[in-house]
PDB file of N, CA and C in Angstrom:
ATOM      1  N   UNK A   1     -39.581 -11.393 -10.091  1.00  0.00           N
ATOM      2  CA  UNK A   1     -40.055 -11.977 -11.313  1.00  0.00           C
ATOM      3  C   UNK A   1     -41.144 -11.101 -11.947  1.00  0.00           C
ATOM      4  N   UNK A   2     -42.415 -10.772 -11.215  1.00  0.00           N
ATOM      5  CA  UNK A   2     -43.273  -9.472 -11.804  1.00  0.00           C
ATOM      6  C   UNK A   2     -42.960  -8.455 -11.032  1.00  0.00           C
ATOM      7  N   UNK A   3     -43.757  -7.598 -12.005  1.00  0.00           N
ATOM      8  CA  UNK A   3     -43.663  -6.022 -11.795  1.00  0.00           C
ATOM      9  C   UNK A   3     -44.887  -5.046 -11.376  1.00  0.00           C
ATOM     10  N   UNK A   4     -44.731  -4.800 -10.583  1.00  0.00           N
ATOM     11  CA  UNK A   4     -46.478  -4.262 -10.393  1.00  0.00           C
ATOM     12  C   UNK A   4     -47.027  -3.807 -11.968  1.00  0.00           C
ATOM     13  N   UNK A   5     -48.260  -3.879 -12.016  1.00  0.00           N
ATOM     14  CA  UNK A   5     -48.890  -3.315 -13.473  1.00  0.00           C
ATOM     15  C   UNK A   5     -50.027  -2.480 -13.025  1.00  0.00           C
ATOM     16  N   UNK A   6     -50.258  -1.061 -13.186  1.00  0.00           N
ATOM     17  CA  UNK A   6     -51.088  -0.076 -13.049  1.00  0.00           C
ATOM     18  C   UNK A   6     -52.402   0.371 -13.965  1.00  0.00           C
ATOM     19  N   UNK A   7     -51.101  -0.660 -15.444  1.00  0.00           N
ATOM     20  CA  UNK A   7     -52.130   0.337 -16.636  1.00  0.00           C
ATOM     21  C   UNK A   7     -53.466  -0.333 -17.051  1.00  0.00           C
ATOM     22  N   UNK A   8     -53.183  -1.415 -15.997  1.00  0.00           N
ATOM     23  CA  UNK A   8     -54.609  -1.828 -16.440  1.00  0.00           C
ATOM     24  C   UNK A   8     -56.226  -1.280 -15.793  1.00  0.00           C
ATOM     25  N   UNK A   9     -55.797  -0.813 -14.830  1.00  0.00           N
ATOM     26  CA  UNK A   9     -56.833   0.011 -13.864  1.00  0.00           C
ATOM     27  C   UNK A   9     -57.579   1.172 -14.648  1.00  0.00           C
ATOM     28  N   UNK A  10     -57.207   1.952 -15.717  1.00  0.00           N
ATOM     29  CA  UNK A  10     -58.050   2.677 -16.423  1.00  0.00           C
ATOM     30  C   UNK A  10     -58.674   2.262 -17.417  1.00  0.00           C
ATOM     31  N   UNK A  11     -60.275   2.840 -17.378  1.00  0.00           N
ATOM     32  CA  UNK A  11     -61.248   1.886 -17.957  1.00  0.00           C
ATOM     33  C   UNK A  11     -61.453   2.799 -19.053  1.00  0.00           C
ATOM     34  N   UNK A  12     -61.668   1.421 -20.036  1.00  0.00           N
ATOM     35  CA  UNK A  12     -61.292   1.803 -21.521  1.00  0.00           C
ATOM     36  C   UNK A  12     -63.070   2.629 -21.621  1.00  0.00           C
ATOM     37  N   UNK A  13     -63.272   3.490 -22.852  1.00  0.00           N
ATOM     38  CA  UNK A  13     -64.493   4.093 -22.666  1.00  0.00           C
ATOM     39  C   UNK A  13     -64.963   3.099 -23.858  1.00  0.00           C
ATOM     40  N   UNK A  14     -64.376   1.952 -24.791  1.00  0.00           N
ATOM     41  CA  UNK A  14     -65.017   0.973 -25.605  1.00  0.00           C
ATOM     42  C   UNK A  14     -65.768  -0.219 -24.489  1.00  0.00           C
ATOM     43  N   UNK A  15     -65.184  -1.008 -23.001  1.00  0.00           N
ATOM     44  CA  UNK A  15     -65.362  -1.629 -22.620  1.00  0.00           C
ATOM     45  C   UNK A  15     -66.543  -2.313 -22.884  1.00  0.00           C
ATOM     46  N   UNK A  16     -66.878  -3.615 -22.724  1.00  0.00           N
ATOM     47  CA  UNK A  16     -68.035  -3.584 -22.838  1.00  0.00           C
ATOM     48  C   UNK A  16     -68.632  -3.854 -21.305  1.00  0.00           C
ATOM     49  N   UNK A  17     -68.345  -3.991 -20.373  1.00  0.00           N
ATOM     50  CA  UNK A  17     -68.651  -3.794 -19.061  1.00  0.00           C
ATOM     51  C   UNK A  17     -69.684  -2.650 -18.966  1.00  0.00           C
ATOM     52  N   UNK A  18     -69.122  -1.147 -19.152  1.00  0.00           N
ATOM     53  CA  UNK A  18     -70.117   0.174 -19.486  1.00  0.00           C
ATOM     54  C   UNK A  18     -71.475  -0.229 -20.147  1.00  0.00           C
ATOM     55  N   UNK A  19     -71.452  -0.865 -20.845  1.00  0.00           N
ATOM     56  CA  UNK A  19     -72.980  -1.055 -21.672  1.00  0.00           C
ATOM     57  C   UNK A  19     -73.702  -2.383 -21.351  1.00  0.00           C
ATOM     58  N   UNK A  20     -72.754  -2.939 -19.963  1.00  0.00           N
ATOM     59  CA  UNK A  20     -74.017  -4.120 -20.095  1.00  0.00           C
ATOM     60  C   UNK A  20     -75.216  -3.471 -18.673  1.00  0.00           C
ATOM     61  N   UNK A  21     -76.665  -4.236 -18.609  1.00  0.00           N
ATOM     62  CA  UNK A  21     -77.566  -3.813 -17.648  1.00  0.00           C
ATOM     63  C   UNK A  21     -76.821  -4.389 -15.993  1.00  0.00           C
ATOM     64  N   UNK A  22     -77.661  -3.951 -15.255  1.00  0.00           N
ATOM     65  CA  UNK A  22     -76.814  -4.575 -13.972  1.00  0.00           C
ATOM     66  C   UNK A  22     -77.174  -5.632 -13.628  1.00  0.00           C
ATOM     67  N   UNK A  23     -77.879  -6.473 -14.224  1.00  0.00           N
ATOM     68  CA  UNK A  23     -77.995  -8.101 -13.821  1.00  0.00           C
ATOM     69  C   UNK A  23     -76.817  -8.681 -14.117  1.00  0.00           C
ATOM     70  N   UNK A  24     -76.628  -8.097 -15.729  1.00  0.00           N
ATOM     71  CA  UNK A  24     -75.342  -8.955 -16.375  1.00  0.00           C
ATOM     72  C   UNK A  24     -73.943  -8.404 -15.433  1.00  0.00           C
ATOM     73  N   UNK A  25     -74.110  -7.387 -15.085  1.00  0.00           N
ATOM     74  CA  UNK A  25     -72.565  -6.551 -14.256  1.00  0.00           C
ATOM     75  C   UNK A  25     -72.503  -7.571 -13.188  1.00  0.00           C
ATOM     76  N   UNK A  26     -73.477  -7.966 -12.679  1.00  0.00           N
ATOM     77  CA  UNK A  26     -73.355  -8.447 -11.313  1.00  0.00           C
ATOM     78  C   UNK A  26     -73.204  -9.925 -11.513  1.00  0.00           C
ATOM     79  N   UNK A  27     -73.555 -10.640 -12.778  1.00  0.00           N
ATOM     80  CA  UNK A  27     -73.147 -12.247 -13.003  1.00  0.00           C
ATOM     81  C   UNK A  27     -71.647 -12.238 -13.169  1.00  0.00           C
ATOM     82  N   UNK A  28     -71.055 -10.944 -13.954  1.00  0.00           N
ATOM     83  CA  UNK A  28     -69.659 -10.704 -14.601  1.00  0.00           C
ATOM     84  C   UNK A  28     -68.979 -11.068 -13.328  1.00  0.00           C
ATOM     85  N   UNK A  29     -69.368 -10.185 -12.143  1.00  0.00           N
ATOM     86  CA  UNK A  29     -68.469  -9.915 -11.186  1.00  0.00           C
ATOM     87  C   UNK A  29     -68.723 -11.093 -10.086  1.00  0.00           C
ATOM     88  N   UNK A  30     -69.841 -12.198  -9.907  1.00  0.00           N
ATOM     89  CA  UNK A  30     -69.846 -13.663  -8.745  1.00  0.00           C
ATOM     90  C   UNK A  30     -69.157 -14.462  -9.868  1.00  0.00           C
ATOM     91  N   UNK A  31     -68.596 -14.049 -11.616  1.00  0.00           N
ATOM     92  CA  UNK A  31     -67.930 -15.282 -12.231  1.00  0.00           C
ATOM     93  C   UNK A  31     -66.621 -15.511 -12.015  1.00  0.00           C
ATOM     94  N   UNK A  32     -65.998 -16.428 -12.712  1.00  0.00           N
ATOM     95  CA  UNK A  32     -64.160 -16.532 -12.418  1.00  0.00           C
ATOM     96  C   UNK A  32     -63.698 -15.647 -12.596  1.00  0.00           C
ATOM     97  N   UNK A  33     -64.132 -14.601 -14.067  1.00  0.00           N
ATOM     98  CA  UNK A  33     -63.125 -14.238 -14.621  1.00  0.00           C
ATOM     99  C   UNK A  33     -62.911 -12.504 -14.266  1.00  0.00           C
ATOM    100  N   UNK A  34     -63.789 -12.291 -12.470  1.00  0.00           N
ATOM    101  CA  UNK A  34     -63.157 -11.221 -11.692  1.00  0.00           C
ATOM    102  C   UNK A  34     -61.697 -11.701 -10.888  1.00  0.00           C
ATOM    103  N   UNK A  35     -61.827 -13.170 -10.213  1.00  0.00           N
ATOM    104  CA  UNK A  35     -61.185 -13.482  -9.532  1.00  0.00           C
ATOM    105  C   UNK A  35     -59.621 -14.084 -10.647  1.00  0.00           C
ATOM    106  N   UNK A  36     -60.103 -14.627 -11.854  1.00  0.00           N
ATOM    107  CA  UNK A  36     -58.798 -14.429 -13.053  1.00  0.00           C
ATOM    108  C   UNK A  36     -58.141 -13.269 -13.024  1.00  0.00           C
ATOM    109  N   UNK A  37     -59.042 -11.831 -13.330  1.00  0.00           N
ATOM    110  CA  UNK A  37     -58.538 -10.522 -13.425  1.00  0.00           C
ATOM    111  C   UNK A  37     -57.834 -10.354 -12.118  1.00  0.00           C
ATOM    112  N   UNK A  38     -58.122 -10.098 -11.213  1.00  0.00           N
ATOM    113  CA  UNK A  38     -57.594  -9.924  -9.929  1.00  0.00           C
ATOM    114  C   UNK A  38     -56.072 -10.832  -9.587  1.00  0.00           C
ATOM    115  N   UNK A  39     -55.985 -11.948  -9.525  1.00  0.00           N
ATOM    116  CA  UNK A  39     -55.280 -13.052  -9.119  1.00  0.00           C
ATOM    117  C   UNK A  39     -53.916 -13.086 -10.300  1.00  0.00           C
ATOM    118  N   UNK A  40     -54.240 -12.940 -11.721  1.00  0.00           N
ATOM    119  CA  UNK A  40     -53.142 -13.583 -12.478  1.00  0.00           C
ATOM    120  C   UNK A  40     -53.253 -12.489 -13.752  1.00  0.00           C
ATOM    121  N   UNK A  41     -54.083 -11.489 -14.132  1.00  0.00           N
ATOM    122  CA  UNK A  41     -53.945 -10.906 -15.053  1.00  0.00           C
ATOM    123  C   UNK A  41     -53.307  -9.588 -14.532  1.00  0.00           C
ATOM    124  N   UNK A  42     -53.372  -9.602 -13.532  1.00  0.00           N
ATOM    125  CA  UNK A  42     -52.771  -8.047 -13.129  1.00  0.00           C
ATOM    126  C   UNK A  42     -51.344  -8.748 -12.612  1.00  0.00           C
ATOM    127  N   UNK A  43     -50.893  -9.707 -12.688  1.00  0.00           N
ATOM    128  CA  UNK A  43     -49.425  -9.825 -12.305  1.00  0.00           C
ATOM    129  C   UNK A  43     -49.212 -10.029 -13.688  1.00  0.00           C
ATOM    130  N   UNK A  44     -49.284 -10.041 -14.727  1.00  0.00           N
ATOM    131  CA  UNK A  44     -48.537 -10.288 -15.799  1.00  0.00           C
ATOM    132  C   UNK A  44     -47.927  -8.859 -16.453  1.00  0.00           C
ATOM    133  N   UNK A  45     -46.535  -9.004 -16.556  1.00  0.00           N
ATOM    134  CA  UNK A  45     -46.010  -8.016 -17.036  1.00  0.00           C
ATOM    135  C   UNK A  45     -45.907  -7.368 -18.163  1.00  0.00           C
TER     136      UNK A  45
END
């Protein structure tokens, strides 16, 4: 039913991840929407 997806692994140089400080990097990454990315956005084809 899916297909592996690769192209999402290269990081865009607009991101806004790159420009936030590392307090905010590190709220980004204990929130859902690492474990969203991980779990259900990388299986979508």
């Amino acid at each position: 039913m899916f297909r592996k997806n690769n192209k999402h692994r290269q990081q865009s140089f607009f991101e806004s991840s790159r420009w936030m400080g590392k307090s905010a990097q590190d709220k980004l990454a204990k929130s859902w929407a690492l474990l969203f990315y991980e779990h259900i956005y990388t299986q979508i084809d």
